[in-house]
PDB file of N, CA and C in Angstrom:
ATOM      1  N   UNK A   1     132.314  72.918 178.394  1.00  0.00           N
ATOM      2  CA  UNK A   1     133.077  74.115 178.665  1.00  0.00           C
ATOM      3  C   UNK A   1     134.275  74.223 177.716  1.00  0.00           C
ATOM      4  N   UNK A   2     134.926  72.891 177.492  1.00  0.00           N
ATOM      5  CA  UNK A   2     135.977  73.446 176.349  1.00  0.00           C
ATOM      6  C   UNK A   2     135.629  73.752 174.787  1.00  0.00           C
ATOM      7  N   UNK A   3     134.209  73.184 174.532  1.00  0.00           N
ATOM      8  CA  UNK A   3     133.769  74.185 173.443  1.00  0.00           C
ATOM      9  C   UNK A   3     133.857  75.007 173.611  1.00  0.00           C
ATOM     10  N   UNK A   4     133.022  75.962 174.408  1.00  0.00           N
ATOM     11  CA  UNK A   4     132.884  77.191 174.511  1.00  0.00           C
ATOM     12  C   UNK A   4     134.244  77.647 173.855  1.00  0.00           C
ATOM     13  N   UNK A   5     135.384  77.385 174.993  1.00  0.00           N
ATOM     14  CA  UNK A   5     136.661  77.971 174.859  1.00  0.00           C
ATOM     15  C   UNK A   5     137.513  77.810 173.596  1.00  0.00           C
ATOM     16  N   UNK A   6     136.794  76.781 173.401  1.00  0.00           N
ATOM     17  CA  UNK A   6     137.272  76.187 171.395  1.00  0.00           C
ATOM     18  C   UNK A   6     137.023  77.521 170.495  1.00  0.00           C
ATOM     19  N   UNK A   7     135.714  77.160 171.071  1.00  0.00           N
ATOM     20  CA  UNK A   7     134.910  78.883 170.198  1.00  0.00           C
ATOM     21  C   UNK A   7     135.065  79.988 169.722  1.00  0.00           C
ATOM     22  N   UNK A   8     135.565  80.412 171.295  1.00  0.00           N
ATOM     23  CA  UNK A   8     135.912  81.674 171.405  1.00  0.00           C
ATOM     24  C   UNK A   8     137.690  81.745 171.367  1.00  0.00           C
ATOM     25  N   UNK A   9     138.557  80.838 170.361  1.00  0.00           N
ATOM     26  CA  UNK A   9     139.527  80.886 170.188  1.00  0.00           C
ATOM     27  C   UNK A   9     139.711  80.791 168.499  1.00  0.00           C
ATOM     28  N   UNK A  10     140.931  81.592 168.011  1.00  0.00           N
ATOM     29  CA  UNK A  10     141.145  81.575 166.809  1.00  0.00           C
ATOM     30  C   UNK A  10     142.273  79.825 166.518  1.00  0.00           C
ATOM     31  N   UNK A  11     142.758  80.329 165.558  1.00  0.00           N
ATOM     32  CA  UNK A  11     143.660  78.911 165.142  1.00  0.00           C
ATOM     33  C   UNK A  11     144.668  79.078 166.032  1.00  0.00           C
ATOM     34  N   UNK A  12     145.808  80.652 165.703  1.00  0.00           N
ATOM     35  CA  UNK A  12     146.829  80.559 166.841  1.00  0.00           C
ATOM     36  C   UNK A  12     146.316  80.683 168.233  1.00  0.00           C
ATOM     37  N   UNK A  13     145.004  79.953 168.860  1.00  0.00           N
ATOM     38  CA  UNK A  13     144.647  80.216 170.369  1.00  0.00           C
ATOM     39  C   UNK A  13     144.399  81.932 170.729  1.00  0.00           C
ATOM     40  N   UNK A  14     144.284  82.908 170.374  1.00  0.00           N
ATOM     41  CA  UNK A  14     144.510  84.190 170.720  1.00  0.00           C
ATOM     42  C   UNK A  14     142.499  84.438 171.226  1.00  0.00           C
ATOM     43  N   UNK A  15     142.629  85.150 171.766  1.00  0.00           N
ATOM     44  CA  UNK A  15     140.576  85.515 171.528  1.00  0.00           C
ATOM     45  C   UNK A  15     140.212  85.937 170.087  1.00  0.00           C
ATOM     46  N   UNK A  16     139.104  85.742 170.121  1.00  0.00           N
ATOM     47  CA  UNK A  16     138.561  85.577 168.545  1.00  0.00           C
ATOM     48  C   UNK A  16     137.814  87.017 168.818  1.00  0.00           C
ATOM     49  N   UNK A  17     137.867  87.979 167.572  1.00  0.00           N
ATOM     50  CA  UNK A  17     137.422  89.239 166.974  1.00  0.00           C
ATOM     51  C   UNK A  17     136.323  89.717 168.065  1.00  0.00           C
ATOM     52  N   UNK A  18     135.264  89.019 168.453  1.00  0.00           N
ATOM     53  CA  UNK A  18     134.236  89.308 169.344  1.00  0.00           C
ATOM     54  C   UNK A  18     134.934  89.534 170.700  1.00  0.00           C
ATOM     55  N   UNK A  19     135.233  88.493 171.385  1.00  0.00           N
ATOM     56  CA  UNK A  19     135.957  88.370 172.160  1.00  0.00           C
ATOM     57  C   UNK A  19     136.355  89.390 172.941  1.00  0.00           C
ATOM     58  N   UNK A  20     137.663  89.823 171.717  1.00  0.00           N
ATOM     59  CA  UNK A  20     138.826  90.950 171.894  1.00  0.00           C
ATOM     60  C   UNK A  20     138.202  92.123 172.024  1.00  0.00           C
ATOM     61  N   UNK A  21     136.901  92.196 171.479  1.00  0.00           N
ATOM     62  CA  UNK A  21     136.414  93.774 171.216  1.00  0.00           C
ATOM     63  C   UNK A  21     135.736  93.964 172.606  1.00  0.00           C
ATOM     64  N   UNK A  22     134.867  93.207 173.385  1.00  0.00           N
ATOM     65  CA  UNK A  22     134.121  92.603 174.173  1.00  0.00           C
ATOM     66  C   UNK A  22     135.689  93.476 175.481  1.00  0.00           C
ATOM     67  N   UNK A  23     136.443  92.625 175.956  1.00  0.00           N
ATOM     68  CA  UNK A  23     137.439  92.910 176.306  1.00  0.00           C
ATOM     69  C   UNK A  23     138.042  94.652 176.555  1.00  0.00           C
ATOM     70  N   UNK A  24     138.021  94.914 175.123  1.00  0.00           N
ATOM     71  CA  UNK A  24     138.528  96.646 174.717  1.00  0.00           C
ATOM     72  C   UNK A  24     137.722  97.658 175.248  1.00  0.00           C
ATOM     73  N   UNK A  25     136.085  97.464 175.164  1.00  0.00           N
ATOM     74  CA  UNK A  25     135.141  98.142 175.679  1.00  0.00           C
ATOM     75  C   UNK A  25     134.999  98.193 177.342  1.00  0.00           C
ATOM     76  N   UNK A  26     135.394  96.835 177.360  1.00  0.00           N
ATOM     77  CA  UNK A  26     134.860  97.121 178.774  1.00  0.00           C
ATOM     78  C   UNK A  26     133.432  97.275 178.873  1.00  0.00           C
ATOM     79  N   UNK A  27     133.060  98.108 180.105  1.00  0.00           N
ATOM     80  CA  UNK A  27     131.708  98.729 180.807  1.00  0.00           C
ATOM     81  C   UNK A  27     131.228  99.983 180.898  1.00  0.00           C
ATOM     82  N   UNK A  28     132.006 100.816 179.883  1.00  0.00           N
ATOM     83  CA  UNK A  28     131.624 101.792 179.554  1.00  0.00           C
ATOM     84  C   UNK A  28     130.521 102.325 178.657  1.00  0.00           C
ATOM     85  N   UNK A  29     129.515 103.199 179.070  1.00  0.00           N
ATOM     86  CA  UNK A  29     128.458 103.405 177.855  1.00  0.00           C
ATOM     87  C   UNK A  29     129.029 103.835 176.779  1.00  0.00           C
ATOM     88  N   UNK A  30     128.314 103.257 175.797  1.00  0.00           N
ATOM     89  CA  UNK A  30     128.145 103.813 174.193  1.00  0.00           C
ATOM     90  C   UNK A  30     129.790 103.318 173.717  1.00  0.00           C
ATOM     91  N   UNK A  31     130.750 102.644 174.712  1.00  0.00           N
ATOM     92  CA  UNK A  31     131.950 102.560 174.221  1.00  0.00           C
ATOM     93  C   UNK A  31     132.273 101.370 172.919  1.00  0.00           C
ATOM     94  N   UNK A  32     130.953 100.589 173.140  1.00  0.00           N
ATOM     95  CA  UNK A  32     131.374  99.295 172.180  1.00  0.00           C
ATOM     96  C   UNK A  32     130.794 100.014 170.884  1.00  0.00           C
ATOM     97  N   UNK A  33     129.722 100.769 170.563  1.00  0.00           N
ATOM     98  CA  UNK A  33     129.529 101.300 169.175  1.00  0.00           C
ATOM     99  C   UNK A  33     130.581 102.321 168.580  1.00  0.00           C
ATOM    100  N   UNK A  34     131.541 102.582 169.624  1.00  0.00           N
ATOM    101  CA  UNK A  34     132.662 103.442 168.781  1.00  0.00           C
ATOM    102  C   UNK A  34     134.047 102.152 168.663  1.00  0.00           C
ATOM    103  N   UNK A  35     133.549 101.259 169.217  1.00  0.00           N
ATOM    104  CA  UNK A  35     134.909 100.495 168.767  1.00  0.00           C
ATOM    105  C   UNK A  35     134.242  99.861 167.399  1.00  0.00           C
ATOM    106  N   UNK A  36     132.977  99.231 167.132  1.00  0.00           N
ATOM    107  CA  UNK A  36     132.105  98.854 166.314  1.00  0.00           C
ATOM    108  C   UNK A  36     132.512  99.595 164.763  1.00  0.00           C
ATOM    109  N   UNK A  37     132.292 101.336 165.232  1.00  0.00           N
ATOM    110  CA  UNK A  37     133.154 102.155 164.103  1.00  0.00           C
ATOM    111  C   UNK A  37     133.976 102.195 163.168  1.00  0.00           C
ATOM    112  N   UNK A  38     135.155 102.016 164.279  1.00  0.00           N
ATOM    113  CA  UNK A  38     136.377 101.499 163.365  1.00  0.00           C
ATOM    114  C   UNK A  38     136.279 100.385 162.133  1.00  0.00           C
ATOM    115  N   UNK A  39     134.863  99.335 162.313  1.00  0.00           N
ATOM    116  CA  UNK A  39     135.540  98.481 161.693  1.00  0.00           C
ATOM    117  C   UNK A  39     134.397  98.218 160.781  1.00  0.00           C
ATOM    118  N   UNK A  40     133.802  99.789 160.723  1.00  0.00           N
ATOM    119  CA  UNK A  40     132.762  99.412 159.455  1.00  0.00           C
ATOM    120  C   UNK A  40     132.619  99.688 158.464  1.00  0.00           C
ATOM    121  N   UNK A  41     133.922 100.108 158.160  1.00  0.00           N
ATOM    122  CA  UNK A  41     134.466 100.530 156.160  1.00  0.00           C
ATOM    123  C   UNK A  41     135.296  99.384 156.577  1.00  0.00           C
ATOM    124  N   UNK A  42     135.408  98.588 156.826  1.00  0.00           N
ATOM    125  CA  UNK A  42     136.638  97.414 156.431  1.00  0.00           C
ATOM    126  C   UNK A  42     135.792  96.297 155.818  1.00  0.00           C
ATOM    127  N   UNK A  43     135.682  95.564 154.547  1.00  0.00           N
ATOM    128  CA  UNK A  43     134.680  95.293 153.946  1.00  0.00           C
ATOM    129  C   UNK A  43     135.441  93.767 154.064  1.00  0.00           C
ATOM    130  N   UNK A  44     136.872  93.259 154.549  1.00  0.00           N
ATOM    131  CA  UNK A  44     137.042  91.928 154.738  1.00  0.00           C
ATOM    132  C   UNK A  44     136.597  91.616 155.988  1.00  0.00           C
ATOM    133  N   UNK A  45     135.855  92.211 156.725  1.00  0.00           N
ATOM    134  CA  UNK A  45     135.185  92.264 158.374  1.00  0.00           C
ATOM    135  C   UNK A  45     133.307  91.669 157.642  1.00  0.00           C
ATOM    136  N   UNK A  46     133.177  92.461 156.991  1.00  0.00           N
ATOM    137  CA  UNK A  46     131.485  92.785 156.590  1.00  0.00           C
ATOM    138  C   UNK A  46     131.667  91.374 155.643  1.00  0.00           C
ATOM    139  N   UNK A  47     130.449  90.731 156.135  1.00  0.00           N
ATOM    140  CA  UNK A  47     129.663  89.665 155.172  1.00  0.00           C
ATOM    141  C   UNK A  47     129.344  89.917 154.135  1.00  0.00           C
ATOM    142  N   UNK A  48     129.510  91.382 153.598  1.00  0.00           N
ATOM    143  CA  UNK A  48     128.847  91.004 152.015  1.00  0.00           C
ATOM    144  C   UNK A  48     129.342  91.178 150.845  1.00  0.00           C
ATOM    145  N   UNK A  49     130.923  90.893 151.410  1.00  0.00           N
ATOM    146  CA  UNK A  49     131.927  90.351 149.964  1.00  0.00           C
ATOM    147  C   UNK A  49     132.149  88.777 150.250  1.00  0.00           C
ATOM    148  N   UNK A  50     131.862  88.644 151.220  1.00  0.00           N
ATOM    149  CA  UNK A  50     131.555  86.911 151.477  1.00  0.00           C
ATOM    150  C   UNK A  50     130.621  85.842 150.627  1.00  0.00           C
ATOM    151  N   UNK A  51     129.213  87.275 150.358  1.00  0.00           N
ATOM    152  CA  UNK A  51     128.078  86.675 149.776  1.00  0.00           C
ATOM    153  C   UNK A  51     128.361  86.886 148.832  1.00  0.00           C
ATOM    154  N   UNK A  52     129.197  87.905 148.360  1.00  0.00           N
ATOM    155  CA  UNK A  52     129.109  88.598 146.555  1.00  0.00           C
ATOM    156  C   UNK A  52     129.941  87.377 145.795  1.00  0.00           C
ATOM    157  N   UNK A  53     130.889  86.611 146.723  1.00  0.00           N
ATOM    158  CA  UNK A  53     131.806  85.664 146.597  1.00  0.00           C
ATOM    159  C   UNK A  53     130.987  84.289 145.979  1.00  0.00           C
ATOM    160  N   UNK A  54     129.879  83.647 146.900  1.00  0.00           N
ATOM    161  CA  UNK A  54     129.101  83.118 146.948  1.00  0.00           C
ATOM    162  C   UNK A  54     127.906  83.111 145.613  1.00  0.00           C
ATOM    163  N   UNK A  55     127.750  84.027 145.380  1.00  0.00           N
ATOM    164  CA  UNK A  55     126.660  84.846 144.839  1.00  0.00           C
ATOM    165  C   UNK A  55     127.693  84.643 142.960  1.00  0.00           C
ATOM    166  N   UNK A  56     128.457  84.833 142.935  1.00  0.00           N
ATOM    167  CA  UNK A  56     129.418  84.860 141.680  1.00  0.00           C
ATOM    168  C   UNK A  56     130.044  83.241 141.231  1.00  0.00           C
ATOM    169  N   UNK A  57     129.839  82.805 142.247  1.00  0.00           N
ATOM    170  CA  UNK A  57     130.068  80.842 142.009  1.00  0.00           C
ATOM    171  C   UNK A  57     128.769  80.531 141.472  1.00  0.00           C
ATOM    172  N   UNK A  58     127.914  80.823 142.142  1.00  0.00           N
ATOM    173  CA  UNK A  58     126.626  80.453 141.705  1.00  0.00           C
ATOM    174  C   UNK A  58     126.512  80.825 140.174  1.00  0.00           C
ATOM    175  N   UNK A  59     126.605  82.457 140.264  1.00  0.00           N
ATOM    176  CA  UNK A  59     126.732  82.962 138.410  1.00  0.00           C
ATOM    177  C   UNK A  59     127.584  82.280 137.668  1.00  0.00           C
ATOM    178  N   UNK A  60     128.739  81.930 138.392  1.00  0.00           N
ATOM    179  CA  UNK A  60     129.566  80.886 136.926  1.00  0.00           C
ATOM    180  C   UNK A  60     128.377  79.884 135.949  1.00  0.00           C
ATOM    181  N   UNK A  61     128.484  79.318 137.104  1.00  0.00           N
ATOM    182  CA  UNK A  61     127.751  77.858 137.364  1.00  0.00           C
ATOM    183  C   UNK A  61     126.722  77.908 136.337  1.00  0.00           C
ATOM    184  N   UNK A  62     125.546  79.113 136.109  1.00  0.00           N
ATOM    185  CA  UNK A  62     124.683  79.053 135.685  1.00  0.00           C
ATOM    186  C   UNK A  62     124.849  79.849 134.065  1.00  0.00           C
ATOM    187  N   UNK A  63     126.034  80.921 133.513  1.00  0.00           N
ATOM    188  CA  UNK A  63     126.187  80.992 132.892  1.00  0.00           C
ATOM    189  C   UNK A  63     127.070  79.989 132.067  1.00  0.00           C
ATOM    190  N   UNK A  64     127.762  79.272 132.492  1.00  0.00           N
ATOM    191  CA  UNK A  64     128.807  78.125 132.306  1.00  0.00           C
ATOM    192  C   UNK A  64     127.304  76.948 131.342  1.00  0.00           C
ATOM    193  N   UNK A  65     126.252  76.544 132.250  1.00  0.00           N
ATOM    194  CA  UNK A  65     125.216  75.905 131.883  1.00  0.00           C
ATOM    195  C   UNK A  65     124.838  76.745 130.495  1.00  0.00           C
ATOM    196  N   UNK A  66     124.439  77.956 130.660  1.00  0.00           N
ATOM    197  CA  UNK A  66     123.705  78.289 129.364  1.00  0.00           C
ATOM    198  C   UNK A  66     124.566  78.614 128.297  1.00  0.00           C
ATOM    199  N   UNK A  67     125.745  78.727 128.642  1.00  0.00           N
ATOM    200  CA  UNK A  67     126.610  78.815 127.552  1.00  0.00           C
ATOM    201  C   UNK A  67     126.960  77.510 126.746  1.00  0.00           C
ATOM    202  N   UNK A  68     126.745  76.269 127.415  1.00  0.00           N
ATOM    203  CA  UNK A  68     126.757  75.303 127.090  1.00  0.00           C
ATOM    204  C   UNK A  68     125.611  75.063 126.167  1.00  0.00           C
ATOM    205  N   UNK A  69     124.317  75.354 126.463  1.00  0.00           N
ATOM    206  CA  UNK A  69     123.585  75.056 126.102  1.00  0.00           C
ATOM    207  C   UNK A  69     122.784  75.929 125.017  1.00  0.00           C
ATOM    208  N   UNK A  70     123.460  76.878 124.387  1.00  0.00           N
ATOM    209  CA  UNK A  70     123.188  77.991 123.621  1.00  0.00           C
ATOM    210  C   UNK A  70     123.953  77.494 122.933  1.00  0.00           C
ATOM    211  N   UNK A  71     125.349  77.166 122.448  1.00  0.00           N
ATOM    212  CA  UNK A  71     126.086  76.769 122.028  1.00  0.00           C
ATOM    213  C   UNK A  71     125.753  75.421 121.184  1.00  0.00           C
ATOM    214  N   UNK A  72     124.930  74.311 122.030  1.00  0.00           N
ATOM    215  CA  UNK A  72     124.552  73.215 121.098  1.00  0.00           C
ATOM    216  C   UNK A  72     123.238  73.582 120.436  1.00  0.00           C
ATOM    217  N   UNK A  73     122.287  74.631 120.834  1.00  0.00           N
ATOM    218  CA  UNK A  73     121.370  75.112 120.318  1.00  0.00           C
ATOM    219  C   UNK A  73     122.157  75.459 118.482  1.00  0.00           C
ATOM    220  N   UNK A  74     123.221  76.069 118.900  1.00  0.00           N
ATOM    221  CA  UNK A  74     123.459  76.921 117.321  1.00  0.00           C
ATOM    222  C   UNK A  74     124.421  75.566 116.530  1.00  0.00           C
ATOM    223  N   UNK A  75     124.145  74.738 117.041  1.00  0.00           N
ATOM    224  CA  UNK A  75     124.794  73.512 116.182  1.00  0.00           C
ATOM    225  C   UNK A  75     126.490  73.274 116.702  1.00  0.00           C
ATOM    226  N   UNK A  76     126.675  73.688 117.387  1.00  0.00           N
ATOM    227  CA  UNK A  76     128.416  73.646 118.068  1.00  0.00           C
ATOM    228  C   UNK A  76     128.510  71.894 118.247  1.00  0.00           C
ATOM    229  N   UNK A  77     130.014  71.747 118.183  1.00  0.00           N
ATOM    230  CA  UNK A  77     130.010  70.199 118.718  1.00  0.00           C
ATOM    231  C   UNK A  77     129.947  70.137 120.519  1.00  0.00           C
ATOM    232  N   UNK A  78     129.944  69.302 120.887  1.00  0.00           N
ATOM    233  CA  UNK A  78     129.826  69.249 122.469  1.00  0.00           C
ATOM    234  C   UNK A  78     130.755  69.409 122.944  1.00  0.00           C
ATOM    235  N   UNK A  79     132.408  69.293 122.388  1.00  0.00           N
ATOM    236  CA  UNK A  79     133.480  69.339 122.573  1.00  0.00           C
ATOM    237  C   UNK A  79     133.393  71.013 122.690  1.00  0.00           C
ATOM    238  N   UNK A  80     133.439  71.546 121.726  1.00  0.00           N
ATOM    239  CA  UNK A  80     133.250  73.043 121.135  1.00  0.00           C
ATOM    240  C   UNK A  80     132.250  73.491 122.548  1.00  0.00           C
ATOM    241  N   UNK A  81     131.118  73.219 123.024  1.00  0.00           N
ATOM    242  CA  UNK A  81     130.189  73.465 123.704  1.00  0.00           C
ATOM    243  C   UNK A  81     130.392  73.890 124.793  1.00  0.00           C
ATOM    244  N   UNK A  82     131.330  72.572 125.316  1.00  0.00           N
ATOM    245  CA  UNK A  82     131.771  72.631 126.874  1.00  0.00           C
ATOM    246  C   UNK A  82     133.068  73.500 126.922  1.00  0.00           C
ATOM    247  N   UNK A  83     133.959  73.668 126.169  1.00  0.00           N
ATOM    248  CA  UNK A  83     134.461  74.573 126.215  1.00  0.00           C
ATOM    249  C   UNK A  83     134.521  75.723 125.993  1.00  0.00           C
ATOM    250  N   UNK A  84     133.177  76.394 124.907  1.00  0.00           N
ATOM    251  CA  UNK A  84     132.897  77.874 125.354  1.00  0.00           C
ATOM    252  C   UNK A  84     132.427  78.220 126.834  1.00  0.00           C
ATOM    253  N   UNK A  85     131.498  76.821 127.482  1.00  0.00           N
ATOM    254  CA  UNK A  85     131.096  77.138 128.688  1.00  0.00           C
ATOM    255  C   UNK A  85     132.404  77.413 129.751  1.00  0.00           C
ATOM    256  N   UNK A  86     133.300  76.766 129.668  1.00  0.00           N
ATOM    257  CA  UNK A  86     134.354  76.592 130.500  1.00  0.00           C
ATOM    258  C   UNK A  86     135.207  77.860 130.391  1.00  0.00           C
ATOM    259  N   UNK A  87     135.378  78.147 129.833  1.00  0.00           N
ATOM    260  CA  UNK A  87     135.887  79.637 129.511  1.00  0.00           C
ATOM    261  C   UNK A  87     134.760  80.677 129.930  1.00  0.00           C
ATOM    262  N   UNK A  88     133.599  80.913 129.846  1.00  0.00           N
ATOM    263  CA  UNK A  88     132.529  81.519 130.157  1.00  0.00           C
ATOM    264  C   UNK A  88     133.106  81.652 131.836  1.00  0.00           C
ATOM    265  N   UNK A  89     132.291  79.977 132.393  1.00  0.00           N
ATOM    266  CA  UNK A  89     132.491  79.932 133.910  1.00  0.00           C
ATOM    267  C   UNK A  89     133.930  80.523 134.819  1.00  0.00           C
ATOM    268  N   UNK A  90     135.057  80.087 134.440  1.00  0.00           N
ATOM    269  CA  UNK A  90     136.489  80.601 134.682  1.00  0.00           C
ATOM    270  C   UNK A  90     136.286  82.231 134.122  1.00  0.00           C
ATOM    271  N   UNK A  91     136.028  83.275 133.231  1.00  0.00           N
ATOM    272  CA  UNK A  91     135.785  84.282 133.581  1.00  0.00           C
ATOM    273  C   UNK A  91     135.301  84.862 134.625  1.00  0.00           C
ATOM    274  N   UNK A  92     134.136  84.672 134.355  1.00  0.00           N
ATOM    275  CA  UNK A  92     133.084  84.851 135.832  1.00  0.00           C
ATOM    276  C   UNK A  92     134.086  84.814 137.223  1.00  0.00           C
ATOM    277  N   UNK A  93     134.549  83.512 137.085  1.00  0.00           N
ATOM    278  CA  UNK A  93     135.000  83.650 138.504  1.00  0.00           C
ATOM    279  C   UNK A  93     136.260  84.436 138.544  1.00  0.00           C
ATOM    280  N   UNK A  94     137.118  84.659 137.386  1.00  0.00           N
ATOM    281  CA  UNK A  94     137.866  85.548 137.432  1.00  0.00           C
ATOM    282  C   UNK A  94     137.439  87.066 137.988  1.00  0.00           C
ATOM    283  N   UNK A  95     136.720  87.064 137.001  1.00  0.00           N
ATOM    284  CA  UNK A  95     136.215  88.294 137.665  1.00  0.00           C
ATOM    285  C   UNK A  95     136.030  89.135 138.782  1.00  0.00           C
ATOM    286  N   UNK A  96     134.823  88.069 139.762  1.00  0.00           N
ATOM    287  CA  UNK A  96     134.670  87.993 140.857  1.00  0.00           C
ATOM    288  C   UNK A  96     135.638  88.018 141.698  1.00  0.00           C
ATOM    289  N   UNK A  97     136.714  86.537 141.577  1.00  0.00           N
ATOM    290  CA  UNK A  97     137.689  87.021 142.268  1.00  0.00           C
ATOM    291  C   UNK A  97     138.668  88.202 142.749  1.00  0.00           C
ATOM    292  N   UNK A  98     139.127  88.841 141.313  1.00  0.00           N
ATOM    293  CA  UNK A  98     139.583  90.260 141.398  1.00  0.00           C
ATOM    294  C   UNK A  98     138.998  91.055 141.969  1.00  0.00           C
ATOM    295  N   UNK A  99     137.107  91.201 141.753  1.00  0.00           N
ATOM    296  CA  UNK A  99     136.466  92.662 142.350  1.00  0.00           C
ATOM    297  C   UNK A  99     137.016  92.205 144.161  1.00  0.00           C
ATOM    298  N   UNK A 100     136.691  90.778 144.851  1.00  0.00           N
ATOM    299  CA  UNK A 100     136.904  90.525 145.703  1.00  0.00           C
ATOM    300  C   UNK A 100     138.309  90.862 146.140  1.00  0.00           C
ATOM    301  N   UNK A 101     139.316  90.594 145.717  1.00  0.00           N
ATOM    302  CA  UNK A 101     140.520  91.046 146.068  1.00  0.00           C
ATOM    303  C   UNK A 101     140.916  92.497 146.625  1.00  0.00           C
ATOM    304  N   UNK A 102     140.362  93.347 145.422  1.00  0.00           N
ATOM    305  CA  UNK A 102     140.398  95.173 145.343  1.00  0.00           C
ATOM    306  C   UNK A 102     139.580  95.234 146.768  1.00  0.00           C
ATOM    307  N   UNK A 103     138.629  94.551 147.304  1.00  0.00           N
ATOM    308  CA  UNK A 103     137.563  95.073 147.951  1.00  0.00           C
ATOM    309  C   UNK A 103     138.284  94.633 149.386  1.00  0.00           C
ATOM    310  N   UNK A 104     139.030  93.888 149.286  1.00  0.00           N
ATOM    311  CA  UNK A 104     139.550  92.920 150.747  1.00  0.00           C
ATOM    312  C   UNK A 104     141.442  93.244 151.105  1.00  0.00           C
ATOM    313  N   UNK A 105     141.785  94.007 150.401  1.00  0.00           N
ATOM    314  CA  UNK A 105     143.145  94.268 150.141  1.00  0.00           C
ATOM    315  C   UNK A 105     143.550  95.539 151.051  1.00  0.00           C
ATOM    316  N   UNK A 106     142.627  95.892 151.776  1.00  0.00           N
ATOM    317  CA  UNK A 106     142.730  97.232 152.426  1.00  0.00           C
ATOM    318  C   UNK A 106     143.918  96.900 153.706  1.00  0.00           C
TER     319      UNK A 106
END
């Protein structure tokens, strides 16, 4: 039972997002899809700047690799190599990070 209650608590102890909404609605029909509403242009709510997040580590990662490896293809030193990749990968995630920011800043 004190999982549960673990669970369904945030860090400062307060009810957690489900919870609270659960709570707001009440037992009224159709009332939880208009509270649902409110919070479905809010894109730091929605999972899929979570994944795009996810999804853009991965792209470092793999352009970071081929940049490395394109690089010793054209005769680069390995020194030279790993650091076009490293600069490659740190873009990327620059990147990402920012679109993520603009998208979560609301």
């Amino acid at each position: 039972m004190r999982e549960m209650n673990a669970l369904s608590r945030d860090k400062n102890g307060d009810d957690a997002l489900a919870i609270s909404i659960g709570h707001e609605v009440g037992d009224k029909e159709g009332a939880l899809a208009e509270v649902l509403e409110q919070y479905r242009d809010m894109p730091a709510v929605a999972g899929s700047t979570h994944r795009m997040l996810r999804i853009v580590k991965v792209s470092a990662v793999i352009l970071s690799f081929a940049a490395v490896l394109i690089s010793l293809i054209l005769d680069r030193s390995l020194l030279e190599s790993l650091g076009i990749g490293l600069i490659a990968g740190i873009s990327i995630l620059m990147i990402g990070s920012k679109y993520y920011y603009i998208l979560t800043e609301r």
